[in-house]
Protein backbone atom coordinates (compact mmCIF):
# COMPACT_ATOMS: atom_id res chain seq x y z
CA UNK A 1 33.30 -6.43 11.43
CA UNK A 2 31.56 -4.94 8.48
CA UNK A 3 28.60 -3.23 8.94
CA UNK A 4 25.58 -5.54 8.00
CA UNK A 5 22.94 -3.01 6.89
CA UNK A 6 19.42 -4.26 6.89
CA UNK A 7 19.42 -7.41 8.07
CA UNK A 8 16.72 -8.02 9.91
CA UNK A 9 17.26 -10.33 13.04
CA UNK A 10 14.38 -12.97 13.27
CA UNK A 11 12.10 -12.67 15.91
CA UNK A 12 12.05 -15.54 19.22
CA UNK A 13 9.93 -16.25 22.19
CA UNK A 14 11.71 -17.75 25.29
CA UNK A 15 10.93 -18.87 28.56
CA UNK A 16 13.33 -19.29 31.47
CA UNK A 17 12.90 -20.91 34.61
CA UNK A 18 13.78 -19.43 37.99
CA UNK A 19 17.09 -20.98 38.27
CA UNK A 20 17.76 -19.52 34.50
CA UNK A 21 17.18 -22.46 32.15
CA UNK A 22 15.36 -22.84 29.07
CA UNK A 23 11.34 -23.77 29.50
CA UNK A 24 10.76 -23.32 25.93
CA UNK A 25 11.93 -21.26 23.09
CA UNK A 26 10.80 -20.97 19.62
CA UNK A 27 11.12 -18.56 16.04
CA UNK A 28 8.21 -16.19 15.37
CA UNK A 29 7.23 -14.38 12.68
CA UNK A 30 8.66 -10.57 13.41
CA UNK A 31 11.62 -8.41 12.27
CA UNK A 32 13.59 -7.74 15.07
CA UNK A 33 14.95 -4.60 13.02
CA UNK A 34 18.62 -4.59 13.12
CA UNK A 35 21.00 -4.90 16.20
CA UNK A 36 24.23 -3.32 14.52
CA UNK A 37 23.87 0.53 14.02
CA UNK A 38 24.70 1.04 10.35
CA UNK A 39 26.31 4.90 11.24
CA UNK A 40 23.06 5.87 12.71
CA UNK A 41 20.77 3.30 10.64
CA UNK A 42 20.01 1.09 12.94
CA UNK A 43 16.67 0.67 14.81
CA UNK A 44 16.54 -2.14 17.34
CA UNK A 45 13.07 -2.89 18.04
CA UNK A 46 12.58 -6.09 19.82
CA UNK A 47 8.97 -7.98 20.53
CA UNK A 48 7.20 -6.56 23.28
CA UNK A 49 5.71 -9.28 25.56
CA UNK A 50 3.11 -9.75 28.37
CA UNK A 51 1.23 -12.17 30.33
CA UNK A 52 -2.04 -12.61 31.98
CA UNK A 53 -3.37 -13.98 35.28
CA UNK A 54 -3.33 -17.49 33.18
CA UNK A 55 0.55 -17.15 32.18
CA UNK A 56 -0.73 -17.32 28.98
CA UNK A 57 1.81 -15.09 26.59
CA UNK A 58 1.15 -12.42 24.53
CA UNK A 59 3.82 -11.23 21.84
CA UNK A 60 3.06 -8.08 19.78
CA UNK A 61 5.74 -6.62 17.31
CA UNK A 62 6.64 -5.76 13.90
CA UNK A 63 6.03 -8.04 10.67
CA UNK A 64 6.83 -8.00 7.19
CA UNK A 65 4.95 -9.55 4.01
CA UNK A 66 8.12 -12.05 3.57
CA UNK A 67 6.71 -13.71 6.92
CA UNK A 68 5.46 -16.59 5.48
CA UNK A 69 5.25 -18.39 8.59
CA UNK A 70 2.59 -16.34 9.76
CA UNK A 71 -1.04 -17.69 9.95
CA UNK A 72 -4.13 -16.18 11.11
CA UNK A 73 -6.43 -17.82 13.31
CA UNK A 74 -9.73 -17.97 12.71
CA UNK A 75 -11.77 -14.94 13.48
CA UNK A 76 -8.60 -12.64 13.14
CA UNK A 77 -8.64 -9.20 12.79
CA UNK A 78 -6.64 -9.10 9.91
CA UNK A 79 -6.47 -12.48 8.42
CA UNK A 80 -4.56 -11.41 4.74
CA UNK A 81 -0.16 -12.17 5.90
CA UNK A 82 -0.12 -10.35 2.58
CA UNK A 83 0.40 -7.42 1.52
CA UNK A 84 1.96 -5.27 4.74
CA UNK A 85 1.15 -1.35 4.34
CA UNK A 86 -0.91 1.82 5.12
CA UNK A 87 -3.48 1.77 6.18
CA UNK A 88 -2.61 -2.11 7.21
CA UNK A 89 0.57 -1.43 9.01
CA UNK A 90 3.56 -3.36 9.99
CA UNK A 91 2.27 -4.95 13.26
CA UNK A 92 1.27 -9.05 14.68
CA UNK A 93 -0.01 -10.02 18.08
CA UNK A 94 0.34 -13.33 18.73
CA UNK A 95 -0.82 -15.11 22.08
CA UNK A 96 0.43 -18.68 23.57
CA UNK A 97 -0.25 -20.65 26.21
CA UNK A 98 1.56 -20.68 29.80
CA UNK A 99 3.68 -23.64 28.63
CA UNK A 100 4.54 -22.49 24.97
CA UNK A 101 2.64 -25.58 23.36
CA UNK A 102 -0.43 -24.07 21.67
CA UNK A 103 -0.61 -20.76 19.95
CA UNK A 104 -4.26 -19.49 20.84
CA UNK A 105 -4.74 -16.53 18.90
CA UNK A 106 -2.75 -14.55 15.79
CA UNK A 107 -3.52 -11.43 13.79
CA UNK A 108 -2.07 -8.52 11.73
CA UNK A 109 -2.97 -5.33 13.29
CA UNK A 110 -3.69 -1.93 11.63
CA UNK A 111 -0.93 -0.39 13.02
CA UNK A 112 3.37 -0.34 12.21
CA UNK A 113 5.37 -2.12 15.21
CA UNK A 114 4.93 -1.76 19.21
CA UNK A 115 6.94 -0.04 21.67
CA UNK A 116 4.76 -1.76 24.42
CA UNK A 117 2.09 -3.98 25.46
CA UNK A 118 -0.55 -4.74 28.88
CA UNK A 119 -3.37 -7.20 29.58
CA UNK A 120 -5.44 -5.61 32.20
CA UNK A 121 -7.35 -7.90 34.66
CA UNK A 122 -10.43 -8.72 31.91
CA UNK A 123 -7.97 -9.87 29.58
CA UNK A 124 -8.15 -6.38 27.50
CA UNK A 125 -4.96 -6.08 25.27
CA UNK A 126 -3.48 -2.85 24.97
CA UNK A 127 -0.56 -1.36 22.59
CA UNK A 128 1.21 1.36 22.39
CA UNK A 129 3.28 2.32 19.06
CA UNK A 130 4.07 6.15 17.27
CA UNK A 131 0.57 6.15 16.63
CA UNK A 132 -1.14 6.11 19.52
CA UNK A 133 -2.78 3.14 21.64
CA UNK A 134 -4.95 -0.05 20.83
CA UNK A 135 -7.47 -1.96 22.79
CA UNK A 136 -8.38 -5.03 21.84
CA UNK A 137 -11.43 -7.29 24.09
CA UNK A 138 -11.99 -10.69 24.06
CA UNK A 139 -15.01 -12.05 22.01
CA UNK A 140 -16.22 -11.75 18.92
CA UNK A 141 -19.12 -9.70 19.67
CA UNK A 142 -19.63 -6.62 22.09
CA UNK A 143 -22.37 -8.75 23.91
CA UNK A 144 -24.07 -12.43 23.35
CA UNK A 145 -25.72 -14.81 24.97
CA UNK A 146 -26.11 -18.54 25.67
CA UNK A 147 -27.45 -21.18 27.48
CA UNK A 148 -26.14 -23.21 30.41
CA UNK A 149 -27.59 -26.13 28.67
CA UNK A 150 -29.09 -26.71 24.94
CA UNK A 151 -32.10 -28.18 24.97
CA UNK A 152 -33.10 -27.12 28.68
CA UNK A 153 -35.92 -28.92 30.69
CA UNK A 154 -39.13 -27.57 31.74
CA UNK A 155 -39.72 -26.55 35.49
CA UNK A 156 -36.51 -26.73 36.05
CA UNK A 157 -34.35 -23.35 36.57
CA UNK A 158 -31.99 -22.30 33.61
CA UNK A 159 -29.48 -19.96 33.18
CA UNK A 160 -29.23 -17.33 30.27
CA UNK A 161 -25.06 -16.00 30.45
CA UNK A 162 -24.51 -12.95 28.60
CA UNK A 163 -20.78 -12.32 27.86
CA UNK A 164 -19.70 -8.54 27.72
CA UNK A 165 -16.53 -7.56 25.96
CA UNK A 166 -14.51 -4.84 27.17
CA UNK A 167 -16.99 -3.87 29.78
CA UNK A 168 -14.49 -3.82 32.28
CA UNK A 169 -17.22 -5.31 34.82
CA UNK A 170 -19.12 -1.83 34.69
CA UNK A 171 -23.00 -1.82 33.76
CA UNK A 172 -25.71 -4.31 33.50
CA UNK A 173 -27.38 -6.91 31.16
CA UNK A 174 -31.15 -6.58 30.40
CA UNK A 175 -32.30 -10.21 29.40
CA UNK A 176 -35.21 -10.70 27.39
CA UNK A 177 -36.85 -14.24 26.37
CA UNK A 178 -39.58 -13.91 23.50
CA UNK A 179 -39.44 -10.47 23.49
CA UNK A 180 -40.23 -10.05 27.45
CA UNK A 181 -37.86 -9.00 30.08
CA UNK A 182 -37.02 -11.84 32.77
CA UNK A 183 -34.98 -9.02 34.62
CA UNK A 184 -31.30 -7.78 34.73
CA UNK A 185 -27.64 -8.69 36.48
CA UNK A 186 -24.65 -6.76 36.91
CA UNK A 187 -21.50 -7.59 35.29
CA UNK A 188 -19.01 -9.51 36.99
CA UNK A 189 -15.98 -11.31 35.31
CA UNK A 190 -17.28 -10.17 32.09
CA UNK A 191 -20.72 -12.08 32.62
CA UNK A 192 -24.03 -11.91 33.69
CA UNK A 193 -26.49 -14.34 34.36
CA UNK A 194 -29.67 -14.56 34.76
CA UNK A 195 -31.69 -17.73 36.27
CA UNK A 196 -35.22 -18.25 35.37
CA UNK A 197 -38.34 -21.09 34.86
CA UNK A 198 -39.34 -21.06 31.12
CA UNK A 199 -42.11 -22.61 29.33
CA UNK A 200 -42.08 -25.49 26.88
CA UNK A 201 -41.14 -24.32 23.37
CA UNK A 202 -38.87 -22.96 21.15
CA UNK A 203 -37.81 -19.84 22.94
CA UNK A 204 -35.80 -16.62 21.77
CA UNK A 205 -33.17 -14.94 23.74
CA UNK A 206 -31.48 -11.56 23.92
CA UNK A 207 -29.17 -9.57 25.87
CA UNK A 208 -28.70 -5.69 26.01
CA UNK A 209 -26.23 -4.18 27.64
CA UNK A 210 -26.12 -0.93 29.79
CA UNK A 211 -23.61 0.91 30.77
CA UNK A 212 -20.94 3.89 29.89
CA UNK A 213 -18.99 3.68 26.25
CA UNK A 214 -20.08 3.49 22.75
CA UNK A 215 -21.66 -0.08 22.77
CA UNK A 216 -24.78 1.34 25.52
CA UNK A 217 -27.97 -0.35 24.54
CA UNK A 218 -26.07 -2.93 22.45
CA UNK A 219 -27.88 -5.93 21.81
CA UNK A 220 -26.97 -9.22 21.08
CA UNK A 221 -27.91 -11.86 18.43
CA UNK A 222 -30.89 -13.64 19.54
CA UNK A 223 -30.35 -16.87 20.36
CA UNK A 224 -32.82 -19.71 19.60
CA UNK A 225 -33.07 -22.72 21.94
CA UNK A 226 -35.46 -25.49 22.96
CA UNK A 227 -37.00 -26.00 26.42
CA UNK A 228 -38.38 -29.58 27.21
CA UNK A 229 -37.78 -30.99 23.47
CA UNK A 230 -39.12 -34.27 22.83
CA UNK A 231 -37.02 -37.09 24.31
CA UNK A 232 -34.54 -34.92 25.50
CA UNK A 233 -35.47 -34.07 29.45
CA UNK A 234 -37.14 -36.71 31.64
């Protein structure tokens, strides 16, 4: 056969069952590279994949700007399927749910293809490539907060959950309500809570995070929230 020099095989995600048939297989947006070698041209570089304790599916590899096919979800890192280059790289992670039905989260990354790919127990994503390694942490935000319930009810106990990204369940959360601490909980599962008795009113909120790593004495957007609003608790 002729040699077929660069044409890019199109990137798929499959799932078998035990007994070797399909679950579910589908096209995704990557270059595959080439799988003939073109007298030394070729560069096979297949998606990397990994799961978490969910079975949820997480596909990283290399893109190109003719992807059309790829969309960003909202909150991406890098939400522009345009314009693939330095300093934006040549790299998508895409993650799907356990039974291939949903697609839960897709971005561009800064970075040009993956030679491999983890998801440690706290749902941390890292990637290697030529370049080095990537961690990327669930959540928006380092640290925030919310409420077990919105409005909450006076005399009653209520929960303040602070949600730490990337913290690995190491350090603490400080929570403060109106500008006072109501105490501090460690980390576990990537939260902390906090359970306290708050007056009537419209209260403010804030968690601050300690522990090692850049993000030490991080604090997150105070939250506003109503305790025994009109009509709302009897």
């Amino acid at each position: 056969m002729d040699c077929l020099l660069w044409t890019p095989e199109f990137g798929f995600l499959a799932k078998l069952s035990p007994d070797g048939r399909f679950v579910f297989s589908g096209y995704l947006p990557l270059d595959g590279e080439q799988l003939d070698d073109c007298d030394g041209y070729g560069a096979f570089d297949p998606a990397k994949v990994a799961t978490d304790a969910s079975g949820n599916i997480y596909v990283a590899g290399f893109t190109t700007a003719s992807n059309r096919s790829f969309h960003a979800t909202a909150g991406a890192l890098v939400p522009d399927p345009t314009g693939y280059q330095t300093p934006i790289g040549n790299q998508l992670l895409q993650i799907f749910s356990a039974d291939g039905q949903r697609k839960l989260y897709s971005t561009a990354l800064p970075r040009s293809g993956a030679q491999g790919i983890a998801v440690d127990p706290w749902q941390n994503v890292i990637i290697a490539n030529d370049g080095g390694l990537q961690r990327l942490s669930p959540g928006a935000l380092p640290i925030d907060v919310s409420t077990g319930a919105n409005p909450l009810c006076a005399g009653q106990a209520s929960s303040l959950v602070a949600r730490v990204a990337g913290s690995n369940d190491l350090g603490s959360v400080d929570f403060l309500v109106d500008g006072t601490s109501i105490g501090s909980a460690s980390i576990v599962n990537g939260n902390a809570t906090r359970t306290a008795t708050l007056a009537v009113g419209i209260r403010k909120a804030r968690a601050v995070y300690h522990g090692a790593g850049p993000f030490d004495g991080y604090s997150s957007p105070d939250l506003f929230f109503a305790v025994n609003q009109a009509g709302a608790c009897q």
